[in-house]
Each structure stands twice: as C-alpha cells, then as structure tokens.
N, C-alpha and C. Protein backbone atom coordinates (compact mmCIF):
# COMPACT_ATOMS: atom_id res chain seq x y z
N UNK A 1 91.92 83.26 89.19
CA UNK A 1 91.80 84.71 88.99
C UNK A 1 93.18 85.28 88.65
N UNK A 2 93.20 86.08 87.70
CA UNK A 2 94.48 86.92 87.30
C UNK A 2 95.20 87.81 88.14
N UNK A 3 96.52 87.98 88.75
CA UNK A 3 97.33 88.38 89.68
C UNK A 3 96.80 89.92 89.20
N UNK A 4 96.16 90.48 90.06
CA UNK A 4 96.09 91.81 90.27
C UNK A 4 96.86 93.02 91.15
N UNK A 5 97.42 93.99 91.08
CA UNK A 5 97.73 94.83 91.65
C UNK A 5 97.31 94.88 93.03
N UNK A 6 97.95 95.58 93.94
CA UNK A 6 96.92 96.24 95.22
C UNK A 6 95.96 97.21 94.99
N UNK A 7 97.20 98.32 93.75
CA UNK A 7 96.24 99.51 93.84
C UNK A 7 95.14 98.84 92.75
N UNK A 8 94.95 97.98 91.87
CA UNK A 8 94.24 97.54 91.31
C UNK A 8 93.01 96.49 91.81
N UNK A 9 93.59 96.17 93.17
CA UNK A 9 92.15 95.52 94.56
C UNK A 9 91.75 96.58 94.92
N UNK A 10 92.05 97.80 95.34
CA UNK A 10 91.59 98.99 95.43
C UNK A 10 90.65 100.19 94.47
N UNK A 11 90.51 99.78 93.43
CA UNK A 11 90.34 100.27 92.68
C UNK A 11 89.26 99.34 92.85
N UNK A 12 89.14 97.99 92.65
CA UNK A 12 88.17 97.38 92.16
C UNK A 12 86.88 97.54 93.56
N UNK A 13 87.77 98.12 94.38
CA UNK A 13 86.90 97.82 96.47
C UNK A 13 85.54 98.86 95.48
N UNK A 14 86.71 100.12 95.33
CA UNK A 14 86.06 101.51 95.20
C UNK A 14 84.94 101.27 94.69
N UNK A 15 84.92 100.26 93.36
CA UNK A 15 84.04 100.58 92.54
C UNK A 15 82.43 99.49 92.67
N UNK A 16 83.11 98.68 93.73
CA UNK A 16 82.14 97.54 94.70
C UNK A 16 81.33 98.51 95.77
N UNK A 17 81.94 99.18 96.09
CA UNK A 17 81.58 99.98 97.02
C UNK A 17 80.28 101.13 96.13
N UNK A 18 81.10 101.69 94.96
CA UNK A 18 79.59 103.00 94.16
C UNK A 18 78.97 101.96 94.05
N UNK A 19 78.75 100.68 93.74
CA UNK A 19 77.78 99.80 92.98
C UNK A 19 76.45 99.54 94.20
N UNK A 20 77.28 99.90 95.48
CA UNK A 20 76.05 99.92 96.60
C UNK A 20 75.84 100.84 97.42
N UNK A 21 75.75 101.93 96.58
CA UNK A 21 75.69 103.45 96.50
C UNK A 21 76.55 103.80 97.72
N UNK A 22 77.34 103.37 98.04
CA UNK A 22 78.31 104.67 98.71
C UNK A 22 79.24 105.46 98.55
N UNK A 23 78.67 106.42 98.75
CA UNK A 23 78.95 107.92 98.21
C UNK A 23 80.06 108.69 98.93
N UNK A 24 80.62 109.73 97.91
CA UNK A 24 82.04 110.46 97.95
C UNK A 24 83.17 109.49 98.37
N UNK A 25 83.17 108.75 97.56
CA UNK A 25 84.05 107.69 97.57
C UNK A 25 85.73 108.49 96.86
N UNK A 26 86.43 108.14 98.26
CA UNK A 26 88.23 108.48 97.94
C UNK A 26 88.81 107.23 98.09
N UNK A 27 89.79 107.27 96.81
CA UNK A 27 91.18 106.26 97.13
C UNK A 27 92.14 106.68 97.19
N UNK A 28 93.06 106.53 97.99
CA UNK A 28 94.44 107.41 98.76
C UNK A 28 95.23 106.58 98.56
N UNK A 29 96.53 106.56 97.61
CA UNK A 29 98.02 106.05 98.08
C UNK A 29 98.70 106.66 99.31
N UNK A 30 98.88 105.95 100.39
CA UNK A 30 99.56 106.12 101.09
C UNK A 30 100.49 105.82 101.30
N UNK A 31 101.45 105.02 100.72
CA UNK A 31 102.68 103.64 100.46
C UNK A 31 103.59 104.44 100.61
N UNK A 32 103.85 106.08 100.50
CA UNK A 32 105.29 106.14 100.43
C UNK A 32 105.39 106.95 101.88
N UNK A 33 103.75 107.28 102.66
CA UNK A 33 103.87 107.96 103.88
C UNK A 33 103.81 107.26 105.19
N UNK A 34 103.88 106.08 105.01
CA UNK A 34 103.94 104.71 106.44
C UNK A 34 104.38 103.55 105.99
N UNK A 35 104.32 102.62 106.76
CA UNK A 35 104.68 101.35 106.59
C UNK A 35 103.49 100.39 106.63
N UNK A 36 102.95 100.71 107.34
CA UNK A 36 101.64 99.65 107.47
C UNK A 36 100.25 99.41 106.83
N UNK A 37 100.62 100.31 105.60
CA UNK A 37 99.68 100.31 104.41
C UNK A 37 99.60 100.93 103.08
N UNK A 38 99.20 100.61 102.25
CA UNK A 38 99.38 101.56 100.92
C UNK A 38 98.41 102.29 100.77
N UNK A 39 97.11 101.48 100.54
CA UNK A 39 95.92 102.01 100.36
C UNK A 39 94.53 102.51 100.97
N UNK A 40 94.17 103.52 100.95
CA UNK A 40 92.95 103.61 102.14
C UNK A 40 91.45 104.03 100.94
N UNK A 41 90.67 103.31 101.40
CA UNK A 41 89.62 103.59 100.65
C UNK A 41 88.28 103.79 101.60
N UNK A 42 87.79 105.28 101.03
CA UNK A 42 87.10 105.77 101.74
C UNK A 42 85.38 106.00 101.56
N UNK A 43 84.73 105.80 102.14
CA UNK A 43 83.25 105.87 101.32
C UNK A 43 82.42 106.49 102.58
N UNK A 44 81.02 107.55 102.63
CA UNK A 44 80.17 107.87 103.30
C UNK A 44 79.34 106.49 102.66
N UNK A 45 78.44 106.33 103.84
CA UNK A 45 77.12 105.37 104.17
C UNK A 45 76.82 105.98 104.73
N UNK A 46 74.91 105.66 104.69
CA UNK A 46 73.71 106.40 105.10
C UNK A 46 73.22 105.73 106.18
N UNK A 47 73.47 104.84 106.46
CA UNK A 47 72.63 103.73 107.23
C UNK A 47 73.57 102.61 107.60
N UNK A 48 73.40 102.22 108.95
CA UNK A 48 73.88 100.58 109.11
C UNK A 48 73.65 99.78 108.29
N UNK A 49 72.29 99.38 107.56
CA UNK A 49 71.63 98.39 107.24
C UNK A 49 72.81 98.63 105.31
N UNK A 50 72.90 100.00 105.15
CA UNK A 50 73.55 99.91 103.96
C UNK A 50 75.25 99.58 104.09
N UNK A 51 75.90 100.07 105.20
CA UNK A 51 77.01 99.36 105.36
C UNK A 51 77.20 97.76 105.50
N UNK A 52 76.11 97.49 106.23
CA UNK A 52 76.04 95.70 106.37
C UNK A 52 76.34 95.06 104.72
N UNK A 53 75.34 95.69 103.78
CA UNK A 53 75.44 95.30 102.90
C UNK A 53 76.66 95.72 102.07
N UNK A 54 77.22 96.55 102.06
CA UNK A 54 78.28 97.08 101.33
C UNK A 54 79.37 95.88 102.12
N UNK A 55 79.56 95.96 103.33
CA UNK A 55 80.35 94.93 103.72
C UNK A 55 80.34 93.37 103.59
N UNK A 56 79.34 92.85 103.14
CA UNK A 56 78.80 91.50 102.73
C UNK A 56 79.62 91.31 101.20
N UNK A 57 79.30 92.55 100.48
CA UNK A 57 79.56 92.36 99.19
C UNK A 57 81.08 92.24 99.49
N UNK A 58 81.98 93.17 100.03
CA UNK A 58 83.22 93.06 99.93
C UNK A 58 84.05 91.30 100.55
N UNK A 59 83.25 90.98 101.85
CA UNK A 59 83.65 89.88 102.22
C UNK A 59 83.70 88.82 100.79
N UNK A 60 82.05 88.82 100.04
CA UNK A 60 82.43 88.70 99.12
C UNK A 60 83.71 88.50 97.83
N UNK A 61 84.21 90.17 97.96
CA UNK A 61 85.27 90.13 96.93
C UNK A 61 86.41 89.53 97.38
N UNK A 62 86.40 89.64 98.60
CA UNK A 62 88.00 89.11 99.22
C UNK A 62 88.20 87.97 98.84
N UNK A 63 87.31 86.93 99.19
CA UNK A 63 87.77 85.50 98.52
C UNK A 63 87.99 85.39 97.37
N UNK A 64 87.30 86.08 96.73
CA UNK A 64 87.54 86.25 94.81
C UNK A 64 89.09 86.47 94.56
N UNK A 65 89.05 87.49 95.44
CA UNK A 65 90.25 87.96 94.83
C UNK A 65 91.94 87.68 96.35
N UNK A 66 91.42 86.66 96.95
CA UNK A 66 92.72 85.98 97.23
C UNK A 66 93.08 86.98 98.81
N UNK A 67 92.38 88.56 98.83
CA UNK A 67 93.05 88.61 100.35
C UNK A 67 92.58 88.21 101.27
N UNK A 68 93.08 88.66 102.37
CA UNK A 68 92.28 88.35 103.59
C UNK A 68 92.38 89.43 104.86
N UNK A 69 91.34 89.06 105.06
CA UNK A 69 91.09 90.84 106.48
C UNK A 69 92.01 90.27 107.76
N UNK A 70 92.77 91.40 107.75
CA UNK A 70 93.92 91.48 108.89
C UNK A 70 93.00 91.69 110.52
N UNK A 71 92.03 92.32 110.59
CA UNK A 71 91.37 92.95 111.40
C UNK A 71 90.13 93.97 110.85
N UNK A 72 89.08 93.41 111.96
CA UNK A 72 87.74 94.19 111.38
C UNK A 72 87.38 94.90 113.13
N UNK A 73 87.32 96.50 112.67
CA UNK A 73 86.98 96.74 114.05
C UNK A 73 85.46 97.43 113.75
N UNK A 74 84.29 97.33 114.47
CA UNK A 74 83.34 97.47 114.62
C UNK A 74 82.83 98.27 116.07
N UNK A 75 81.76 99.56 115.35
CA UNK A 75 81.32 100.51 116.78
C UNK A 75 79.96 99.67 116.53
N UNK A 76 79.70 98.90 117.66
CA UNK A 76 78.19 98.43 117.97
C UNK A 76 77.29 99.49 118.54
N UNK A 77 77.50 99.94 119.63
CA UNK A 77 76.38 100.48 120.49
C UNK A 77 76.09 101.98 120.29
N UNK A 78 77.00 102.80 119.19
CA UNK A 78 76.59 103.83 119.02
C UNK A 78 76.11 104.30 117.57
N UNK A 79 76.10 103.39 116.66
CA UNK A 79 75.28 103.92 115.83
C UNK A 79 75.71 103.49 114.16
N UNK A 80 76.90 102.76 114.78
CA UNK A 80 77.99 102.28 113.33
C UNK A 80 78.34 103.48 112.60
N UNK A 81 78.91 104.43 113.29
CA UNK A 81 79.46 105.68 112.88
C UNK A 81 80.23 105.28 111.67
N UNK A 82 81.21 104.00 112.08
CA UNK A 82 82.58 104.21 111.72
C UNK A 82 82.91 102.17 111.48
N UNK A 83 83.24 101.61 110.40
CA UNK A 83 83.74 100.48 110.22
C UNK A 83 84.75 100.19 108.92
N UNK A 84 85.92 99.56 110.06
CA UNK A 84 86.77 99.27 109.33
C UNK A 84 87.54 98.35 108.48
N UNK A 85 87.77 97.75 107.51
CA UNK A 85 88.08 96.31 107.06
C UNK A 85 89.53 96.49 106.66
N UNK A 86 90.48 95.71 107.69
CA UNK A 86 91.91 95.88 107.42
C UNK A 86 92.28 94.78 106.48
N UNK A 87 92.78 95.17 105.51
CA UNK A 87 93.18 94.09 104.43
C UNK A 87 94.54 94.12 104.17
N UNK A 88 95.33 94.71 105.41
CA UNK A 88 96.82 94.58 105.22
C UNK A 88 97.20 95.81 104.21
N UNK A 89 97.50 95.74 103.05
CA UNK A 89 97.75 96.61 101.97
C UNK A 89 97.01 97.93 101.62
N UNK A 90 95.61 97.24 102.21
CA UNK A 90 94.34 98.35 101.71
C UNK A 90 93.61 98.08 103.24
N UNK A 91 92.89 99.32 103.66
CA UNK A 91 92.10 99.71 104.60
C UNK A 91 90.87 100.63 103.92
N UNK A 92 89.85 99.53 104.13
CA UNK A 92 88.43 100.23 103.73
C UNK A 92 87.50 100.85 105.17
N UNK A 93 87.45 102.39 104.79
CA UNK A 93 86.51 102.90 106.00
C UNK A 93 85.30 103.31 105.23
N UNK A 94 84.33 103.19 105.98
CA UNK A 94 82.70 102.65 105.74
C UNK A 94 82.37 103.65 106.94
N UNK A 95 82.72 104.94 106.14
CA UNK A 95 81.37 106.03 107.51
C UNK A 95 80.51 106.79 107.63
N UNK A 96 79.55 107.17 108.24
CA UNK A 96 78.64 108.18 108.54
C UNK A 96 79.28 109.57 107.70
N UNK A 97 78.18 109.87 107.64
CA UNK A 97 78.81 111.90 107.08
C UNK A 97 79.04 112.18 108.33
N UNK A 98 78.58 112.25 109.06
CA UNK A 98 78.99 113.13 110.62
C UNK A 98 80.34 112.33 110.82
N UNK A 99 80.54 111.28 110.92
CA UNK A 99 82.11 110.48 111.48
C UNK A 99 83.04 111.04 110.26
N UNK A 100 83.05 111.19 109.41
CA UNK A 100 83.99 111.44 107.81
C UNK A 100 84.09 112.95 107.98
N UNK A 101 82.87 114.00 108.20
CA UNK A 101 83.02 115.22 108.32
C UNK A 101 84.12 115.43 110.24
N UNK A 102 83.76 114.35 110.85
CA UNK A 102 84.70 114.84 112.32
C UNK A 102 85.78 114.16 112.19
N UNK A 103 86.50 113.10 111.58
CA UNK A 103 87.65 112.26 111.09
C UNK A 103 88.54 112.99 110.00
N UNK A 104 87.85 113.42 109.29
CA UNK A 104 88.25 114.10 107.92
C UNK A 104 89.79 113.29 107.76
N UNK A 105 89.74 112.17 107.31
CA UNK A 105 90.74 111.32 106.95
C UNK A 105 91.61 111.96 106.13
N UNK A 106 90.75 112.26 104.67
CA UNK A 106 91.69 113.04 103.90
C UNK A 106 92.33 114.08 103.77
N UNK A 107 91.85 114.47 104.57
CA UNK A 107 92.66 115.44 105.58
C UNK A 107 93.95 115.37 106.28
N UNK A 108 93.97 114.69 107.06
CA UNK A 108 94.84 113.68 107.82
C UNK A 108 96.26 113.48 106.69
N UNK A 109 95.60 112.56 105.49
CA UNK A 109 96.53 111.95 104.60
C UNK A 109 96.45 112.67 103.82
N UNK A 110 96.08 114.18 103.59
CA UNK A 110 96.30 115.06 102.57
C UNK A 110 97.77 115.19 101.58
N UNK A 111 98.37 114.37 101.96
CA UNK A 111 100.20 114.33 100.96
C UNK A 111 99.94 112.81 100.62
N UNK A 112 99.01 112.29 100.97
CA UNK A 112 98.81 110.78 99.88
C UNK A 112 98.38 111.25 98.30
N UNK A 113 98.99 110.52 97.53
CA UNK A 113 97.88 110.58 96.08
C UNK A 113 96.65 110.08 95.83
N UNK A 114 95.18 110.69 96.06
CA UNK A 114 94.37 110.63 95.20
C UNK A 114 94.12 110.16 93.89
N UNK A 115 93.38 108.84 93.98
CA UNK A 115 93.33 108.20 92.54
C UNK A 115 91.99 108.50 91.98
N UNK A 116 92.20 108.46 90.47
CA UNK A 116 90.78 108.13 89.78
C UNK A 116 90.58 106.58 89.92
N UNK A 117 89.41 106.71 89.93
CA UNK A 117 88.60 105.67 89.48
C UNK A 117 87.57 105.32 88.29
C-alpha cells in the first residue's frame, strides 16, 4: 500500500465511516493544540448494532493501511453512548446524538481546523 498521510488515514476513516451511514461526520486537526494527537474524527451512530459495524469495517482498514489501535475504550452496560478507537495520530469517536450533543467535542476543540472531506 502507498505511504499515506495521517491527515490522509483520516480522511479516508471519515469517508469509511459515511459509507456506513454515520452521520454529521467532523474531522478536526488538532496537531498544533496537544501533543498526543493530530487528528480526531467524529461521527453520530444510531444504534450499537450500527457502531459494531462501522467499527468492524475500520478494524478492517487499519490493517490495510499499516496502523494500529493504541487503545479501544468501550461503555458496555449503558447503552454504547460513546466508543473510542485510539490510533495514536488519529482518534475516532463513534457516538450517540445524546453523548455528541452532551460532549460537544467540537466544541471543546473549537481552535482545531475543520477539514473537508
């Protein structure tokens, strides 16, 4: 596979991610506001059963494309509000509208740049 970018694994999460409909999808540079990551990519899911799958596909991409998950933290018993896939460079959050509307990440990282996709 051809040496790709980060923000260009990011870009590609994003667009793995619309392909299994999850929606209001943000990608945030964060690289010049911490140390412990560049990229955060953000998506609402409707359902567990559709995050499972959105997350299958990405485990998926990771081997394709050479990274590997630093840490996966998972809410079991309340409803999978909220899941995270640390990929070192890039952090994919996978959440509920209610967890994204009470997190409001981009919010949070509102002085990151916003990418197209």
């Amino acid at each position: 596979m051809e040496n790709k970018s980060e923000q260009e694994k990011a870009l590609e999460l994003a667009r793995l991610i619309q392909d299994g409909k999850g929606e209001n999808l943000a990608v945030i540079d964060i690289s010049e506001l911490n140390s412990w990551t560049d990229y955060f990519v953000i998506a609402t899911v409707s359902s567990a059963v559709q995050s499972q799958g959105i997350q299958k596909q990405i485990k998926d991409y990771i081997k394709s494309a050479g990274l590997e998950v630093h840490k996966t933290n998972k809410k079991i018993n309340d409803g999978e509000d909220w899941n995270l896939i640390d990929l070192g460079n890039i952090v994919v959050h996978l959440m509920s509208k209610e967890a994204r509307e009470f997190y409001d990440l981009e919010k949070l990282w509102h002085a990151g740049k916003r990418l197209e996709f």
